[in-house]
Protein backbone atom coordinates (compact mmCIF):
# COMPACT_ATOMS: atom_id res chain seq x y z
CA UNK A 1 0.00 0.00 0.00
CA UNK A 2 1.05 3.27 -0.88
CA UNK A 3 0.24 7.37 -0.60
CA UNK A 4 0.75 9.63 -3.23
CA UNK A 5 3.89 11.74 -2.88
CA UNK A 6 3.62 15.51 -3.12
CA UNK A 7 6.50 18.01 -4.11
CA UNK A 8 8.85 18.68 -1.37
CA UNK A 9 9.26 15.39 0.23
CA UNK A 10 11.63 14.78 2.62
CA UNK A 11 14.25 11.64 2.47
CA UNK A 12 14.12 9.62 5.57
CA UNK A 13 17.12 9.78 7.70
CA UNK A 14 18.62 13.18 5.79
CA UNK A 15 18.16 16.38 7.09
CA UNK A 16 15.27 18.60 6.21
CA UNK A 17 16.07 21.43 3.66
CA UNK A 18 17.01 25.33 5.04
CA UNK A 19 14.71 27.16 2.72
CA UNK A 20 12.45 29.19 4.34
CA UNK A 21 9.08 27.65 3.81
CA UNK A 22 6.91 29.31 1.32
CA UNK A 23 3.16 30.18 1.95
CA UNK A 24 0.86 28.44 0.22
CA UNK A 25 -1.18 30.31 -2.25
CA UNK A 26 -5.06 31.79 -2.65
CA UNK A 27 -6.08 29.38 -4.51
CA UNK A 28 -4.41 26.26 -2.50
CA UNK A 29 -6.13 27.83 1.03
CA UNK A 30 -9.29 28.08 -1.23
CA UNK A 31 -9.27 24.43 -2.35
CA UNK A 32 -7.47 22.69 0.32
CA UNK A 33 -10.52 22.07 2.70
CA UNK A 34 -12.41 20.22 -0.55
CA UNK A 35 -9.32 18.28 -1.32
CA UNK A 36 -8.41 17.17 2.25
CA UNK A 37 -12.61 16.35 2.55
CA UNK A 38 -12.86 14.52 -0.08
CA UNK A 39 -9.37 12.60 0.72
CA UNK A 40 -11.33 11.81 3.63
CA UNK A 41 -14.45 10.29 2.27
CA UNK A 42 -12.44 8.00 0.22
CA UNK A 43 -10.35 7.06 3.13
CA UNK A 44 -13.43 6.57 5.10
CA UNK A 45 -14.95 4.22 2.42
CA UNK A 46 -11.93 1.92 2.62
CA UNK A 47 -12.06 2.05 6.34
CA UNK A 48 -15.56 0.75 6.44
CA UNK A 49 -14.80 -1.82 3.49
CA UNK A 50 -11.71 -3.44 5.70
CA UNK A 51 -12.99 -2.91 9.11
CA UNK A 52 -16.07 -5.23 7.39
CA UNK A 53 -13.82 -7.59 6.13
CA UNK A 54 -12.06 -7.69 9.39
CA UNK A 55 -14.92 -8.48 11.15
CA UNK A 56 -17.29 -10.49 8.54
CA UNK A 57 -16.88 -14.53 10.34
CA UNK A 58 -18.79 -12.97 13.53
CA UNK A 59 -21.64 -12.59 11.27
CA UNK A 60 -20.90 -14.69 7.86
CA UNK A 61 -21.65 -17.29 7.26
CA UNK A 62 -24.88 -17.06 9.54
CA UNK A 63 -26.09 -19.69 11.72
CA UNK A 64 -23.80 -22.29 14.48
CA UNK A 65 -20.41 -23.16 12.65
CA UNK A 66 -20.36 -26.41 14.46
CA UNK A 67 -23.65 -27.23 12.98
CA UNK A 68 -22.34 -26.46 9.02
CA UNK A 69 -21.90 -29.35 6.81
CA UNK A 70 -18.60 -29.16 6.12
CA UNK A 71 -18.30 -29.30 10.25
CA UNK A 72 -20.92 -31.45 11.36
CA UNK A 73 -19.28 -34.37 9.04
CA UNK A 74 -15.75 -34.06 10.35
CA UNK A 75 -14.55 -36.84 12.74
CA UNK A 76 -12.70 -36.14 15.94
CA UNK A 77 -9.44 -36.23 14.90
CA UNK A 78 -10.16 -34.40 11.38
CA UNK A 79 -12.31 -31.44 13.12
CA UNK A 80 -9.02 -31.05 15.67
CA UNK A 81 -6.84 -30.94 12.79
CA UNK A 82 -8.75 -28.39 10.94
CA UNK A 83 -8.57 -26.51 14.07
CA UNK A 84 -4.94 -26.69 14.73
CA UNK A 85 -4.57 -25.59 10.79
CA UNK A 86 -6.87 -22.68 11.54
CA UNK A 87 -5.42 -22.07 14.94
CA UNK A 88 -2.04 -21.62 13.39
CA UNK A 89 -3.03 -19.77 9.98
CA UNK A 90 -6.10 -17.25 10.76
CA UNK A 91 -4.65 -15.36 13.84
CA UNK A 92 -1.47 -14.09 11.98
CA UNK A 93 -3.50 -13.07 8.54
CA UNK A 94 -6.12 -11.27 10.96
CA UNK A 95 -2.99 -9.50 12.38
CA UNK A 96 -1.99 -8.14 8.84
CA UNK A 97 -5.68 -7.30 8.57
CA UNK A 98 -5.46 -5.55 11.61
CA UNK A 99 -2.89 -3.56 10.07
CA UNK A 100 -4.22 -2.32 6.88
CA UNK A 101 -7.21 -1.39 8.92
CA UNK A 102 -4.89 0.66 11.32
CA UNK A 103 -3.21 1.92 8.61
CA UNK A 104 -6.48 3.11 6.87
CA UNK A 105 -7.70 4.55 9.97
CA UNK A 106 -4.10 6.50 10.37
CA UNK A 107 -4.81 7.92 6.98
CA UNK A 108 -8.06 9.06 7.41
CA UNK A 109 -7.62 10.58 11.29
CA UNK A 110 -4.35 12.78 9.61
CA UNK A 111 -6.66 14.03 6.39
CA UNK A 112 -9.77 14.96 8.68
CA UNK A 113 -6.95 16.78 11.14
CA UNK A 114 -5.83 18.51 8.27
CA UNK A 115 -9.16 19.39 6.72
CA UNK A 116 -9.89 20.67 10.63
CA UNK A 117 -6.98 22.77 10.37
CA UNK A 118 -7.86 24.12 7.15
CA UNK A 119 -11.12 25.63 8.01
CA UNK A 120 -8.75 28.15 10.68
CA UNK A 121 -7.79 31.68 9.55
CA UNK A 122 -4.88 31.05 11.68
CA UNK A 123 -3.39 28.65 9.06
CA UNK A 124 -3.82 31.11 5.82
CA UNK A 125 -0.26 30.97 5.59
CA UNK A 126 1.08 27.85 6.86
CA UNK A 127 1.68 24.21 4.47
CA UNK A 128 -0.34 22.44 6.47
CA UNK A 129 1.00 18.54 5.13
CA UNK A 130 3.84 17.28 3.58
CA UNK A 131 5.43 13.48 3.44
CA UNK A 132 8.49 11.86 4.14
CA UNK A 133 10.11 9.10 2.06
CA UNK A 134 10.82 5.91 3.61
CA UNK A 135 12.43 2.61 3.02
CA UNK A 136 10.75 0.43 5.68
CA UNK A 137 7.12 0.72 4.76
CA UNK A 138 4.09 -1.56 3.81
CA UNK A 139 3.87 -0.80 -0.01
CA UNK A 140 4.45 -2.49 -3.39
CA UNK A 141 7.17 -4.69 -4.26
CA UNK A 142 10.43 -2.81 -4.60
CA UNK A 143 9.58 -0.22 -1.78
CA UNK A 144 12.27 -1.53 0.40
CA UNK A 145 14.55 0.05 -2.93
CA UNK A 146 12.74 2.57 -4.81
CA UNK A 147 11.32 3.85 -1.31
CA UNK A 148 7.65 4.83 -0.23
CA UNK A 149 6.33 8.41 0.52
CA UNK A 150 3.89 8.45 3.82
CA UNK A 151 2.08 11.39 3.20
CA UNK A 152 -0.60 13.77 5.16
CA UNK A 153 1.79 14.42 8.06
CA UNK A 154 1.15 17.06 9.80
CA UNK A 155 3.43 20.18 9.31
CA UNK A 156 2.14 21.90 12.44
CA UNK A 157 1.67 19.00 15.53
CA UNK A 158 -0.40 19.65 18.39
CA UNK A 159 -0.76 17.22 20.54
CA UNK A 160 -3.62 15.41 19.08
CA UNK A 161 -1.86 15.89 15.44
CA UNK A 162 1.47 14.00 17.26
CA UNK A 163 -0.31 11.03 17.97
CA UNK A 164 -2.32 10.76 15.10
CA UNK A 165 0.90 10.62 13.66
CA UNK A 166 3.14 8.39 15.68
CA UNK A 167 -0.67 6.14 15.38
CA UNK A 168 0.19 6.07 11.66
CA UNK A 169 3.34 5.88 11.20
CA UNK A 170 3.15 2.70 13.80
CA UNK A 171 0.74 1.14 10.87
CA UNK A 172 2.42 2.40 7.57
CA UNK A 173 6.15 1.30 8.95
CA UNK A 174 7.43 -2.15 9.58
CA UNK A 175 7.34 -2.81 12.99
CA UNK A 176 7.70 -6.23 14.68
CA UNK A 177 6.41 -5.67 17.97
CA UNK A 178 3.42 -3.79 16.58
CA UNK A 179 2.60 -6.58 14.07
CA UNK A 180 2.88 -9.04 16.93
CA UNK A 181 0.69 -7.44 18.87
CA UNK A 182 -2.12 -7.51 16.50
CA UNK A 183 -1.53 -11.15 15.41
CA UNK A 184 -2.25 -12.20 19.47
CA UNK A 185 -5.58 -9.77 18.96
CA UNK A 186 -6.25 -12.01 16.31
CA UNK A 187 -6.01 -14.91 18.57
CA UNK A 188 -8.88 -13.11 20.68
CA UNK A 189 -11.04 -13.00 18.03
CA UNK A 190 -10.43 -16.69 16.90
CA UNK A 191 -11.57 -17.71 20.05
CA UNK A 192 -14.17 -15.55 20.76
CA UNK A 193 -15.77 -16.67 17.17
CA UNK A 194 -14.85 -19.98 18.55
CA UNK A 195 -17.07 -19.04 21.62
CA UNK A 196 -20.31 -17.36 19.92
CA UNK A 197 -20.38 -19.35 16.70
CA UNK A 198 -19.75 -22.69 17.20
CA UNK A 199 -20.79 -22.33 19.97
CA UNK A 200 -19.41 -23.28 22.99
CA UNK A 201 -21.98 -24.67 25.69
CA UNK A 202 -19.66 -26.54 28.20
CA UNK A 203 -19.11 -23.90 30.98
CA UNK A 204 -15.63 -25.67 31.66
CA UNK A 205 -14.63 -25.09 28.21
CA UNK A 206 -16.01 -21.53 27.66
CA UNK A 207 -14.03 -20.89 31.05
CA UNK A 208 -10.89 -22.34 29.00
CA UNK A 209 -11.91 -20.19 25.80
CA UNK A 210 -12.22 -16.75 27.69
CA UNK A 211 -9.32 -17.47 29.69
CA UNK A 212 -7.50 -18.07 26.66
CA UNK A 213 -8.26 -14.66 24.91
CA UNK A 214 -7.48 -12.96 28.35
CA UNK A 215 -3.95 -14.33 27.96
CA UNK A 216 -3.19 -13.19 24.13
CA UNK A 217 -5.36 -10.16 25.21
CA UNK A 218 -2.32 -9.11 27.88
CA UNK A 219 0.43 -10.34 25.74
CA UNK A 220 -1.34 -8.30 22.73
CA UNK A 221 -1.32 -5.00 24.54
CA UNK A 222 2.38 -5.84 26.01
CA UNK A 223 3.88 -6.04 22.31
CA UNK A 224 1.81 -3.19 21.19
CA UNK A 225 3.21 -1.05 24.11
CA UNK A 226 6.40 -1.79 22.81
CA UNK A 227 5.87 -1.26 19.41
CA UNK A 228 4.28 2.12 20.04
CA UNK A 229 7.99 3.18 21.62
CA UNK A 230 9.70 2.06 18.65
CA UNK A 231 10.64 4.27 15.38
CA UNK A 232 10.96 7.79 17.29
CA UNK A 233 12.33 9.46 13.85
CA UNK A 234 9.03 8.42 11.87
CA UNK A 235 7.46 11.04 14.70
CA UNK A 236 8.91 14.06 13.41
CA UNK A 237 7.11 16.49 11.45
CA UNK A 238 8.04 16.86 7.76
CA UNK A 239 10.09 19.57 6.17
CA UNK A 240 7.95 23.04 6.10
């Protein structure tokens, strides 16, 4: 995934260029507020479109899993084998699902800051977004080389605008910790589709199932503590 690059990007790791910024113009401060709206909308349609995909097997296919066909047939040790498979797949693609839905939701939360910002006289004169180029981002094959621009970043950081940033930038660049974090939240959700849909109705083993997700619940929020301390120089503004 990528974000369209606008002129005066800044290379990661290199320092940010002395000239003095230049005010944007009428028409830009005119326009801006539509662009940075409509940016938003679009955003916001993919947001809905993975947050729905993220969450479709708590409501698709309808009815108890346990009492599907392709369930209901299974012997013992086949149904614990598809499980295992499952068990061992699902969680770590719902963690990269996790992330381009965090990643969406960064994008959007920086555009609708900016289009905020762009409705204040205060900010006639002032570039209110730029992007930074980057090496170690989610985007199309050869990023890692040719480089990705994360774009939308706020100029001008308040203290909301700061952590909508270091929130996307957490998304948009590689991070371990962060990824790991989401893949044990996707071990919540396994079992608490588990749970509901099957469903479990053994109050020994729904103790077992909750207590499970409690336990990838803490170690989820431990890694993703972590991984929000990580990559300090994808917090800075970009060059003015």
């Amino acid at each position: 995934m990528s974000e369209a690059e606008p002129p005066g990007t800044q290379v990661s790791g290199t320092a940010p260029a002395s000239a003095p910024p230049v005010a944007p113009s009428t028409a830009a401060v005119v326009l801006r507020p539509f662009g940075y709206l409509l940016i938003s909308a679009i955003w916001l349609v993919l947001f809905a479109v993975a947050a729905g995909a993220d969450l479709c097997l708590f409501v698709i296919p309808p009815g108890p899993l346990g009492a599907r066909p392709g369930f209901a047939d299974l012997d013992t040790g086949n149904l614990i084998a598809m499980l295992l498979c499952v068990f061992l797949v699902l969680p770590f693609a719902w963690g990269l699902v996790h992330l381009i839905v965090l990643a969406i939701l960064g994008s959007l939360l920086q555009y609708l800051v900016a289009f905020g910002r762009s409705l204040l006289p205060s900010n006639r004169n002032v570039k209110l977004t730029g992007s930074t180029r980057r090496f170690d981002t989610i985007g199309p094959p050869g990023a890692a080389v040719a480089g990705v621009a994360v774009s939308s970043l706020s100029g001008r950081q308040g203290r909301f605008g700061h952590w909508v940033t270091r929130f996307k930038t957490r998304n948009w660049v590689l991070n371990g910790a962060w990824y790991l974090g989401l893949t044990c939240f996707g071990y919540v959700m396994f079992a608490l589709i588990y749970l509901l849909r099957w469903p479990v109705r053994n109050p020994f083993a729904m103790a077992g199932v909750v207590l499970f997700a409690l336990v990838f619940a803490v170690l989820g929020i431990r890694r993703l503590r972590v991984g929000w301390r990580r990559l300090p120089d994808a917090d800075a503004p970009p060059a003015a």
